[in-house]
Structure formats: structure tokens, C-alpha cells
N, C-alpha and C. Protein backbone atom coordinates (compact mmCIF):
# COMPACT_ATOMS: atom_id res chain seq x y z
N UNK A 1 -11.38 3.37 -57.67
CA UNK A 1 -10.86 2.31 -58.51
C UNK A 1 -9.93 2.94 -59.55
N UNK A 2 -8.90 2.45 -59.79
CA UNK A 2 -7.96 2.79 -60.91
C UNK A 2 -8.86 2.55 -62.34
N UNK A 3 -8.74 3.95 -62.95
CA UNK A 3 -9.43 3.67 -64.30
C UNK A 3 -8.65 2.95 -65.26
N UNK A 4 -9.60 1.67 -65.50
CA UNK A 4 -8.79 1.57 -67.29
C UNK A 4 -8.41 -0.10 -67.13
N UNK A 5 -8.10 -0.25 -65.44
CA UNK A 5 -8.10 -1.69 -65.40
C UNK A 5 -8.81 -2.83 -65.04
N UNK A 6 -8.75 -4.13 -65.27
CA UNK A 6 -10.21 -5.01 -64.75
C UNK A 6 -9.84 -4.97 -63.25
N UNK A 7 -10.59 -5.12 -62.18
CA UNK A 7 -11.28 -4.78 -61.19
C UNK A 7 -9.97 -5.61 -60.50
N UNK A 8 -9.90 -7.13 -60.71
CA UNK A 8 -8.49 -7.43 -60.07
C UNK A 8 -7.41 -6.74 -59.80
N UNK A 9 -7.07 -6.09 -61.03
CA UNK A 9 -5.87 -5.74 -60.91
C UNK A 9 -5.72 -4.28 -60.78
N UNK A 10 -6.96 -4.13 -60.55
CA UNK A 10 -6.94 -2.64 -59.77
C UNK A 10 -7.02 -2.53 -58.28
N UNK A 11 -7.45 -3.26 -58.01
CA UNK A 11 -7.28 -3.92 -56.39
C UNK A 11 -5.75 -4.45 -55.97
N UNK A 12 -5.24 -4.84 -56.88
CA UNK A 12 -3.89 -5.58 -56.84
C UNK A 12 -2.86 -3.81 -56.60
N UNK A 13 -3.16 -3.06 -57.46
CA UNK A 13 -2.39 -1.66 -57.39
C UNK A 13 -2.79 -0.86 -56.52
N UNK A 14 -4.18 -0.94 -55.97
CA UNK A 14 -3.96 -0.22 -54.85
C UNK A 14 -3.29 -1.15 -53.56
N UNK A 15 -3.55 -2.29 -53.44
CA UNK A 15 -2.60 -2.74 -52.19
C UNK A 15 -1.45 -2.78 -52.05
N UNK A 16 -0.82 -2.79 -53.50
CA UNK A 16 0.78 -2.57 -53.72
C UNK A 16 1.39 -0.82 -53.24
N UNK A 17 0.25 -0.29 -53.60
CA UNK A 17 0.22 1.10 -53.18
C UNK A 17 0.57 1.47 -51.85
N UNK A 18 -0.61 1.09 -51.08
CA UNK A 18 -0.83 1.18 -49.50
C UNK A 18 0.75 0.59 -49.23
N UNK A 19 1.07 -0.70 -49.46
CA UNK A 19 2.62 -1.37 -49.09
C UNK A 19 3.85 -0.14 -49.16
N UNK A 20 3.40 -0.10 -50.68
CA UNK A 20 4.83 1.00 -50.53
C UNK A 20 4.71 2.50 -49.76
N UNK A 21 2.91 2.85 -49.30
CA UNK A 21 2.70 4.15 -48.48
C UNK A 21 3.57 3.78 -46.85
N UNK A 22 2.71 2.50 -46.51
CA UNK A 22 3.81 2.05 -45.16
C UNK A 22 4.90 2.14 -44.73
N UNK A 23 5.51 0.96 -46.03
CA UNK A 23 7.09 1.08 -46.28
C UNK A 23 7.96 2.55 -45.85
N UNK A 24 7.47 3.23 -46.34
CA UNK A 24 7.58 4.96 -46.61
C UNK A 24 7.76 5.10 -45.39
N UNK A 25 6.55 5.28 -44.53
CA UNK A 25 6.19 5.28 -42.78
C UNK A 25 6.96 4.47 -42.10
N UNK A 26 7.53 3.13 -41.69
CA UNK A 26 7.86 2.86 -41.50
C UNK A 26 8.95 3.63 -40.24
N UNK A 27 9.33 3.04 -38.98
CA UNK A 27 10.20 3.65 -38.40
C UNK A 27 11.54 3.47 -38.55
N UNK A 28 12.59 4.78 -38.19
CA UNK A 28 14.15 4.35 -38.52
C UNK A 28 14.19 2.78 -37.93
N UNK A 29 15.08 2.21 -37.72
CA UNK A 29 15.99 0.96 -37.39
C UNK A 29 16.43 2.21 -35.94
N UNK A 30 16.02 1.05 -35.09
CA UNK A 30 16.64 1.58 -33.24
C UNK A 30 17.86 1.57 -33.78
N UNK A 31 18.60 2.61 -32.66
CA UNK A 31 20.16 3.04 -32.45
C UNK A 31 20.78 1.57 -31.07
N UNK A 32 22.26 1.63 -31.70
CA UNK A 32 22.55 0.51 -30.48
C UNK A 32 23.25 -0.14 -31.90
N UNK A 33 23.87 -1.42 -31.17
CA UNK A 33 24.17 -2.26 -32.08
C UNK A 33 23.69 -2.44 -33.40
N UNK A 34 24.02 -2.68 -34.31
CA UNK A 34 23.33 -3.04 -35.82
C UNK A 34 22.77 -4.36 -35.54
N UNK A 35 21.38 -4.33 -35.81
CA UNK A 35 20.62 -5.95 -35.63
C UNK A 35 20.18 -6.12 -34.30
N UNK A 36 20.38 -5.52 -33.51
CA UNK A 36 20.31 -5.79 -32.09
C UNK A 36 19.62 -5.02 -31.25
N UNK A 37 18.98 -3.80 -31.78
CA UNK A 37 18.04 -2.78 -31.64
C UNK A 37 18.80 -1.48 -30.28
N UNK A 38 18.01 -1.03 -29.74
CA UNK A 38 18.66 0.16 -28.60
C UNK A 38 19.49 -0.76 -27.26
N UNK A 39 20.81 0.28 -27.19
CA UNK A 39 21.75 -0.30 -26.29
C UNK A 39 20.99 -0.51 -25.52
N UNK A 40 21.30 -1.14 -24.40
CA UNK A 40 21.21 -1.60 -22.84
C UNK A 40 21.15 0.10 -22.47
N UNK A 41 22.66 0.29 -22.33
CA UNK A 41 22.99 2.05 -22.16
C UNK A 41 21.56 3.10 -22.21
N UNK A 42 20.78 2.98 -23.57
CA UNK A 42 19.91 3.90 -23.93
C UNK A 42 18.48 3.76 -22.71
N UNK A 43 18.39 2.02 -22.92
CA UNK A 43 17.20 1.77 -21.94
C UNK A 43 17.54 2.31 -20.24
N UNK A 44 18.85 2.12 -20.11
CA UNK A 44 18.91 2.98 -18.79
C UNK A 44 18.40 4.28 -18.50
N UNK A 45 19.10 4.83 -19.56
CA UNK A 45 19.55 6.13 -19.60
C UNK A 45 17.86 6.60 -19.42
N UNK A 46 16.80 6.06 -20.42
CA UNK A 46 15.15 6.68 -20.32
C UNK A 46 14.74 6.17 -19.19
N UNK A 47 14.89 4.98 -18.38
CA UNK A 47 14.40 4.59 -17.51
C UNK A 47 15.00 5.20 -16.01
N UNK A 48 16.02 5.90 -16.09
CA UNK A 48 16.78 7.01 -15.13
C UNK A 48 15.99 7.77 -14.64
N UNK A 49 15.51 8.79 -16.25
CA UNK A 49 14.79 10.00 -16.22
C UNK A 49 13.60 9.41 -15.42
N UNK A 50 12.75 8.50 -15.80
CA UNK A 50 11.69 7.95 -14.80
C UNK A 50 11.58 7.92 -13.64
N UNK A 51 12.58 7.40 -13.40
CA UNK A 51 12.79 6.61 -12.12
C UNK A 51 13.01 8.17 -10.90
N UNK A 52 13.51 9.11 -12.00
CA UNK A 52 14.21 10.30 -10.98
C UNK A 52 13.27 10.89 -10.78
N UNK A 53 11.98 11.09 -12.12
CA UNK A 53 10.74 11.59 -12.04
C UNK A 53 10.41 11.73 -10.86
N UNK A 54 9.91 9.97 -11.07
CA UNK A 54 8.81 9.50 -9.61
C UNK A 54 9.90 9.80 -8.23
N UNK A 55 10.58 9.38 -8.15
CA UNK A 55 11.32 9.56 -7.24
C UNK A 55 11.03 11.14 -6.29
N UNK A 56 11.12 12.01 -6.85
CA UNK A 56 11.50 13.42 -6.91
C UNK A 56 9.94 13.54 -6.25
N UNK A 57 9.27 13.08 -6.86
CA UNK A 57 7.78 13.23 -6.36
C UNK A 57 7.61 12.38 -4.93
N UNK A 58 8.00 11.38 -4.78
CA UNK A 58 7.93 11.06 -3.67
C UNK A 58 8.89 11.37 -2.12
N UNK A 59 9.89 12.56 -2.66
CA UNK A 59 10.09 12.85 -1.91
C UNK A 59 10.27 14.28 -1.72
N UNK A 60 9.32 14.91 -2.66
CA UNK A 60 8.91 16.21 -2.55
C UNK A 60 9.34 17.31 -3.24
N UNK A 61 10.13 16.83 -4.22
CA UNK A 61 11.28 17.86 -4.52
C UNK A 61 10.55 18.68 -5.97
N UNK A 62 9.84 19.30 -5.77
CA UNK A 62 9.47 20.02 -7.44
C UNK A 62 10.86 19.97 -8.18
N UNK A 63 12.04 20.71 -7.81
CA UNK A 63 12.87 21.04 -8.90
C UNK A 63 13.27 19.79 -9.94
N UNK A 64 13.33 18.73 -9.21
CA UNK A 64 14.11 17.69 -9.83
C UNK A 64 12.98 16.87 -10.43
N UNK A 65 12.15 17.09 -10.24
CA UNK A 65 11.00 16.15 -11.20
C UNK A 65 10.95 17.28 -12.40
N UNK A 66 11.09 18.58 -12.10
CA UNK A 66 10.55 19.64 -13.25
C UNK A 66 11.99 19.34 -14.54
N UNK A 67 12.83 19.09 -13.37
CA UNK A 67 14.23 18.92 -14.68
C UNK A 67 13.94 17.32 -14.85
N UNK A 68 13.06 17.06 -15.06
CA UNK A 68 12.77 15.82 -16.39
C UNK A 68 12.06 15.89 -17.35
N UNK A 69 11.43 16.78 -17.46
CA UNK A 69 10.31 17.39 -18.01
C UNK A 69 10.75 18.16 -19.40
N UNK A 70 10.55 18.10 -20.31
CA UNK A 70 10.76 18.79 -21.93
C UNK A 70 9.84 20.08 -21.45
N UNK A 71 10.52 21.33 -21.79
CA UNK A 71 9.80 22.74 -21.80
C UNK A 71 8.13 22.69 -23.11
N UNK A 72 8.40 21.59 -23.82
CA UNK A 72 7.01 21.83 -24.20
C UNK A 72 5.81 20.62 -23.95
N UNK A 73 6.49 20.19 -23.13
CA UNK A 73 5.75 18.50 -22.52
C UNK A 73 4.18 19.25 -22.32
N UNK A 74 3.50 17.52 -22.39
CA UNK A 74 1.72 17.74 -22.49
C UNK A 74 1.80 16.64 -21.66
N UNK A 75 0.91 16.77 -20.58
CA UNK A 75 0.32 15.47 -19.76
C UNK A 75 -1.16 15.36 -20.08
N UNK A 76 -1.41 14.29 -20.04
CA UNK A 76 -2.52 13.82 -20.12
C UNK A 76 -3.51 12.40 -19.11
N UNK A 77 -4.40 13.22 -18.54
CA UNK A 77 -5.11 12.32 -17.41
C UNK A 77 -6.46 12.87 -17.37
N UNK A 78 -7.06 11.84 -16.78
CA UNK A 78 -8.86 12.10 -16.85
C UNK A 78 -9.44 13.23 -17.98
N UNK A 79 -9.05 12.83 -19.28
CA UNK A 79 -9.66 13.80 -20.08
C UNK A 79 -9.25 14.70 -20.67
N UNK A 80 -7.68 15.25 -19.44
CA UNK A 80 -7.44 16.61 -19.71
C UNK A 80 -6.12 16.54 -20.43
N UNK A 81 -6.01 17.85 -20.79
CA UNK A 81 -4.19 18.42 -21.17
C UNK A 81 -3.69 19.23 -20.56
N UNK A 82 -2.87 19.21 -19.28
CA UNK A 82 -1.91 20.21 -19.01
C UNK A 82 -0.47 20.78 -19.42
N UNK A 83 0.11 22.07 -19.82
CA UNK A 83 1.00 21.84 -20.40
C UNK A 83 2.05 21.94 -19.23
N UNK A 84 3.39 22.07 -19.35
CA UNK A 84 4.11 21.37 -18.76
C UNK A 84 3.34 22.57 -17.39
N UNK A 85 3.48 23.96 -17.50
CA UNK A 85 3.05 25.44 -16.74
C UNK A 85 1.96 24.84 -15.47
N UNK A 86 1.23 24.27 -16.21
CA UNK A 86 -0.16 23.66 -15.80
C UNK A 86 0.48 23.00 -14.63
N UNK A 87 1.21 21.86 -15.39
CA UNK A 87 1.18 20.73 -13.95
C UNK A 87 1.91 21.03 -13.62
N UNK A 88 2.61 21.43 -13.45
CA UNK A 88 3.82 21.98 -12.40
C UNK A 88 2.84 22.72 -11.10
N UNK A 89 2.45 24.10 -11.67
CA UNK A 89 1.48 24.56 -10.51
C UNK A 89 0.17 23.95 -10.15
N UNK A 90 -0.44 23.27 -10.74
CA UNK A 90 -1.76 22.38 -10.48
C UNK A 90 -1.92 21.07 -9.83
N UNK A 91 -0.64 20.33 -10.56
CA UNK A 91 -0.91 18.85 -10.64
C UNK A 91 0.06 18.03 -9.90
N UNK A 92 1.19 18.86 -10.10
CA UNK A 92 1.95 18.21 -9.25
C UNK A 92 2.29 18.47 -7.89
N UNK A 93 2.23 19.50 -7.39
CA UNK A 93 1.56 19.58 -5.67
C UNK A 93 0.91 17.95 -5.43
N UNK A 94 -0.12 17.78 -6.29
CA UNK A 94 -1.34 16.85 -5.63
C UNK A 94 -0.63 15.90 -5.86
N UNK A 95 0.20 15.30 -6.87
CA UNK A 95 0.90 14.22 -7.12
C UNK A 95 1.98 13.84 -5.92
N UNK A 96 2.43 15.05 -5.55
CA UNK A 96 3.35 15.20 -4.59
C UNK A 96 2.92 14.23 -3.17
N UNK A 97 1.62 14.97 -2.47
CA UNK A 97 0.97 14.51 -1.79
C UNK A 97 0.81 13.29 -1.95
N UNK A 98 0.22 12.83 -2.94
CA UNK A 98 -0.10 11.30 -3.10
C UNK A 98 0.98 10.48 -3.09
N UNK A 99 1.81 11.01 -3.76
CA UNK A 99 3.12 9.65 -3.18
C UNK A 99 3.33 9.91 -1.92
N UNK A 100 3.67 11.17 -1.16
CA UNK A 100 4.02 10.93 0.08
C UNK A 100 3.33 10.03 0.86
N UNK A 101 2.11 9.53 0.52
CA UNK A 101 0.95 9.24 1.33
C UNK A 101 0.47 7.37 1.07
N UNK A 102 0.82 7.34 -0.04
CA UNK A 102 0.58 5.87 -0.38
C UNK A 102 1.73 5.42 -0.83
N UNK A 103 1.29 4.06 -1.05
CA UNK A 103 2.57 3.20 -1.08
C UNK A 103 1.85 2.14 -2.62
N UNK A 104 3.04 2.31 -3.71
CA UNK A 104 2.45 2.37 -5.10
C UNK A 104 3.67 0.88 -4.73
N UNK A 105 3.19 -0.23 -6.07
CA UNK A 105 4.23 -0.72 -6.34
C UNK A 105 4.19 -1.11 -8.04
N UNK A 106 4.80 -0.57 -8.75
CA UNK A 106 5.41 -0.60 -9.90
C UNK A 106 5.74 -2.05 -10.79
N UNK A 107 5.16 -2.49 -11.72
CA UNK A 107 5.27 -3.60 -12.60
C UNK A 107 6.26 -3.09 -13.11
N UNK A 108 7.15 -3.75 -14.22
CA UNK A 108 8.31 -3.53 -14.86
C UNK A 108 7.89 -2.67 -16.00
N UNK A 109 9.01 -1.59 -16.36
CA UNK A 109 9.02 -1.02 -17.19
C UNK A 109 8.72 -1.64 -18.83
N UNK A 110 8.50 -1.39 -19.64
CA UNK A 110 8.19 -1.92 -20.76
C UNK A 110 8.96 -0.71 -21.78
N UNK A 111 10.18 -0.64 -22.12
CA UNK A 111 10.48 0.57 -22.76
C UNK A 111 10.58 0.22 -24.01
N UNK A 112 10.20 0.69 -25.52
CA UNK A 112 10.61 0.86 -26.81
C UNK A 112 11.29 1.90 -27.10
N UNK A 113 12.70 1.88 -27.76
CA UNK A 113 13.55 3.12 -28.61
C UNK A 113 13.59 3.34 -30.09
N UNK A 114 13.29 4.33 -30.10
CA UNK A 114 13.49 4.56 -32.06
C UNK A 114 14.15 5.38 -32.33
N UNK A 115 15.56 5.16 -32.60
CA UNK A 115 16.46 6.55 -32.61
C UNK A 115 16.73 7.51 -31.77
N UNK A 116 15.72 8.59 -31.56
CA UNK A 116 15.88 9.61 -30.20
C UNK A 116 14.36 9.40 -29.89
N UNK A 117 13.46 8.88 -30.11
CA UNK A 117 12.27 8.49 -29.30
C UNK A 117 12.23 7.33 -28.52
N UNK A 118 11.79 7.53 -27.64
CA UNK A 118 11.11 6.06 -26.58
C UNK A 118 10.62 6.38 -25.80
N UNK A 119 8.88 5.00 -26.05
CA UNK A 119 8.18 5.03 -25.27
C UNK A 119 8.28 4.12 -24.22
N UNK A 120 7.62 4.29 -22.76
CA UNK A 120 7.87 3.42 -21.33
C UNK A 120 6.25 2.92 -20.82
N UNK A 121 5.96 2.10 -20.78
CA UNK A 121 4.45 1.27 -20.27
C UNK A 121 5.00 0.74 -19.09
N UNK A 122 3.77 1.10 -17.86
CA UNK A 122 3.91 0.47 -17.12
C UNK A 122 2.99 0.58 -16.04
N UNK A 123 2.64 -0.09 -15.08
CA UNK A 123 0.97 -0.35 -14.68
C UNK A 123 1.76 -0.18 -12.94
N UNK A 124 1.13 0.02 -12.19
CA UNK A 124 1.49 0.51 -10.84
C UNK A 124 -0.24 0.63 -9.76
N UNK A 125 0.65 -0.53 -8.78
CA UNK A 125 -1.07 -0.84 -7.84
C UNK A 125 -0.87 -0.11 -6.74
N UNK A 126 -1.60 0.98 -6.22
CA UNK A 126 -2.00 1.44 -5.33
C UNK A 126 -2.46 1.18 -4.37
N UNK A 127 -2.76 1.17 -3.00
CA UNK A 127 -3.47 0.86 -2.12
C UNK A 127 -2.88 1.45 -0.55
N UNK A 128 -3.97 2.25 0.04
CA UNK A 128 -3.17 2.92 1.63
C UNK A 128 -4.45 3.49 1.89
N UNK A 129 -4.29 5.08 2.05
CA UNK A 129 -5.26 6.11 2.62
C UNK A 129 -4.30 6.98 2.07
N UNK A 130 -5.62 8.28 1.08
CA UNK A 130 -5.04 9.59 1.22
C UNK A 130 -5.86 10.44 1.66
N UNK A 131 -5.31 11.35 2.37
CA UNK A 131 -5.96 12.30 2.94
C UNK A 131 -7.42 12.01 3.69
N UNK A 132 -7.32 10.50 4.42
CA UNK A 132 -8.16 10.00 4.96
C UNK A 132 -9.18 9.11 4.45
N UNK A 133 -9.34 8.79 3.12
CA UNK A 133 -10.09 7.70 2.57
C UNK A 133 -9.07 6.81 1.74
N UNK A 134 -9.96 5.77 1.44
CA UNK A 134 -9.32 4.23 1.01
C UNK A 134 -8.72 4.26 -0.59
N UNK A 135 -7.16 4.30 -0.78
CA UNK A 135 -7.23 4.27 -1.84
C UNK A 135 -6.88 2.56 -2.12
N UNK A 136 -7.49 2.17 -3.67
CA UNK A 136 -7.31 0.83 -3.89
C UNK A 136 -7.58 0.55 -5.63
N UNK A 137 -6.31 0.77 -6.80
CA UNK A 137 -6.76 0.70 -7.66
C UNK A 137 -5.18 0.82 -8.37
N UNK A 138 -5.54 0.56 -9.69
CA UNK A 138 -4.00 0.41 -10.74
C UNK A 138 -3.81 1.23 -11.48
N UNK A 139 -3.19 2.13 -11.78
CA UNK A 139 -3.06 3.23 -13.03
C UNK A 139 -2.19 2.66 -13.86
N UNK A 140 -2.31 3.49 -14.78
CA UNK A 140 -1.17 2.63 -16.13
C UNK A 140 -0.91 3.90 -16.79
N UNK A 141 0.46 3.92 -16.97
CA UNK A 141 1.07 4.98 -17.33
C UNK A 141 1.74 4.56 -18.44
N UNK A 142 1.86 5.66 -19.72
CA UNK A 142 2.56 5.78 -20.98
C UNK A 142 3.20 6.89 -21.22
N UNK A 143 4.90 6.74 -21.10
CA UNK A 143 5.59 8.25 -21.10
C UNK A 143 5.89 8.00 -22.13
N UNK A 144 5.92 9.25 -23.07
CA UNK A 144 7.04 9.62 -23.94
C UNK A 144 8.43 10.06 -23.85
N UNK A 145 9.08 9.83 -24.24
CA UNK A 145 10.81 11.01 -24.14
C UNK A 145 11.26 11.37 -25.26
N UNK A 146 12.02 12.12 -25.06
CA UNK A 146 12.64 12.18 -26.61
C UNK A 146 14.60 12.76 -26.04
N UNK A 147 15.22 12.55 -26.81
CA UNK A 147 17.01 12.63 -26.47
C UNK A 147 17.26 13.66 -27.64
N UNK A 148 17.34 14.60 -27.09
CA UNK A 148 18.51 15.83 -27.51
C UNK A 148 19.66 16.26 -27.16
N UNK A 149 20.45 16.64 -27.76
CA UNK A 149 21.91 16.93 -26.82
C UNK A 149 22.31 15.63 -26.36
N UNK A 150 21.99 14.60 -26.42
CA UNK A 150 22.84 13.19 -25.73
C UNK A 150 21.52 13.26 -24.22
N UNK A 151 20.26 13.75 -24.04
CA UNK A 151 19.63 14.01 -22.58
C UNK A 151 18.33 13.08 -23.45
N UNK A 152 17.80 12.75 -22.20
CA UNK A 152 16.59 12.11 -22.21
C UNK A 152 15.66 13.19 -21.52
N UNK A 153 14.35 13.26 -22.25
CA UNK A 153 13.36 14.46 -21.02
C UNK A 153 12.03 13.70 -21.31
N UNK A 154 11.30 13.73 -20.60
CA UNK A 154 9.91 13.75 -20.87
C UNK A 154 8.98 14.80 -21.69
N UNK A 155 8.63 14.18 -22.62
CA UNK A 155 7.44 15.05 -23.53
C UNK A 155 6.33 14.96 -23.19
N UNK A 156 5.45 13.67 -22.84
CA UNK A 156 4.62 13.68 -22.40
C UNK A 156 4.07 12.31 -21.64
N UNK A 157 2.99 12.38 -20.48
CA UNK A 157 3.37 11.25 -19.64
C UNK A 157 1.13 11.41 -19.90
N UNK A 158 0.84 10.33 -20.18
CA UNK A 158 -0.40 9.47 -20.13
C UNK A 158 -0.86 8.55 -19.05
N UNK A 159 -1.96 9.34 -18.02
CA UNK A 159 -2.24 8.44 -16.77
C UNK A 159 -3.57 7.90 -17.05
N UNK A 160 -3.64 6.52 -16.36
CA UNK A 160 -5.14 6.34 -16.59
C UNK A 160 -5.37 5.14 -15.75
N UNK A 161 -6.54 5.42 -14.86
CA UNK A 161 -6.27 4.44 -13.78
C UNK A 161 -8.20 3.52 -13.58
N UNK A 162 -8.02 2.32 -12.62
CA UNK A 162 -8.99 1.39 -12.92
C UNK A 162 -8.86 0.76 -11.39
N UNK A 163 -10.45 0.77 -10.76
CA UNK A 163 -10.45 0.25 -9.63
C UNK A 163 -9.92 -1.30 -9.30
N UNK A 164 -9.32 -2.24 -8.69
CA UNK A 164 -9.04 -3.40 -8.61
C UNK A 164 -10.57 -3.92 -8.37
């Protein structure tokens, strides 16, 4: 409690407080038009890198999924953290496999931009056979990116999946 004042209006200064701590926090104003938030242009441009991601994985290519990838990217799935080292040799082999093998179909991207950040949501249903048993379930994925140099990369990509 603020010493010295009656109890109202010490309550009144700390919420004015917290307001202006927010305020503070608050994120820049998206790049793009003034008023109008991140170009069209920008949402491509992150939803590219995605798209080339998965892509790359489904048709096998380590190099070109690895060049989407930020040199200090963190993935995160069932629990764990791999850093980018990790999944490259661990995780994405198996990822590899699995797209070759099933047939995913993709809800729409959901992208937010904040200057040189943006995040991408998006939920993707599964269902085929891998490696001989039944797959049947939805993952939902949350990438990060971030734009340096005028490039979009992935920092870090959040999997997390749920039986239908």
C-alpha cells in the first residue's frame, strides 16, 4: 500500500501505475501502411518461409528447410527443446519421413507482425499410415520469425498435437 494515503486512493495509484507499466510494454505499431498494420508484402514474405519449410520436408530436402531456420532457433514439442543442431540431426530425418508418408491438410495460416517479429498459428489434420500403423490426429503449430537484413527465418516453431 502507498504510505500516507487513505486506502482509495492508494489503490487508485497503484492502478494508474500498472497502466502506465503496460503502456511502457506495449508493442511498436506493425510496419506497412500507417493505420493499416503489416503489408500484404510482409504476410507473404513470413508465410513463404513456411510454406518452403514444410515443403522442403515433404520432399526431402534437409538443405532448404535448414535455410529457414535462424542459427539460434529452439523447437519445441512433447516437452522438449531442441536447438536448431538437435533437430536438424534428430528430428528432422523423422519429420522428413512423416510427411513423405502421410497426407496432412493445413487450416489457414493465422499470421501477426510487429515490426521485425511475427507470429503464424495454425492447426493441420493428419490421417494415413506411418511406418505401418494408423495415424489420425491434429497438431497445432506456433512459429516464430523474426526479419533481419530484409529475410524472414524461423526462431522457433511450437508443435503440439491431439487425437481427433
Amino acid at each position: 500500500m502507498l504510505v500516507g494515503l487513505r486506502p482509495g486512493l492508494a489503490r487508485l495509484g497503484a492502478s494508474l501505475g500498472v497502466c502506465v507499466l503496460l503502456a511502457g510494454c506495449s508493442a511498436p505499431p506493425a510496419e506497412g501502411v500507417p493505420g493499416e498494420g503489416p503489408s500484404p508484402a510482409d504476410e507473404r514474405d513470413v508465410t513463404a518461409v513456411l510454406e518452403t519449410f514444410y515443403g522442403a520436408m515433404k520432399t526431402g530436402d534437409t538443405a532448404a528447410a535448414m535455410q529457414q531456420i535462424a542459427p539460434d532457433a529452439v523447437f519445441v514439442e512433447s516437452g522438449k527443446l531442441e536447438t536448431r543442431a538437435e533437430y536438424e540431426a534428430n528430428h528432422l530425418p523423422l519429420d522428413i519421413a512423416f510427411e513423405k508418408q502421410v497426407t496432412g491438410k493445413r487450416g489457414p495460416w493465422r499470421t501477426t507482425i510487429q515490426g521485425d517479429a511475427a507470429w503464424v498459428i495454425a492447426t493441420t489434420e493428419f490421417d494415413g499410415t506411418f511406418d505401418g500403423g494408423p495415424v489420425d490426429f491434429v497438431s497445432a503449430q506456433l512459429a516464430v520469425l523474426t526479419r533481419n537484413d530484409g529475410n524472414w527465418r524461423i526462431r522457433s516453431i511450437h508443435w503440439s498435437s491431439r487425437r481427433r
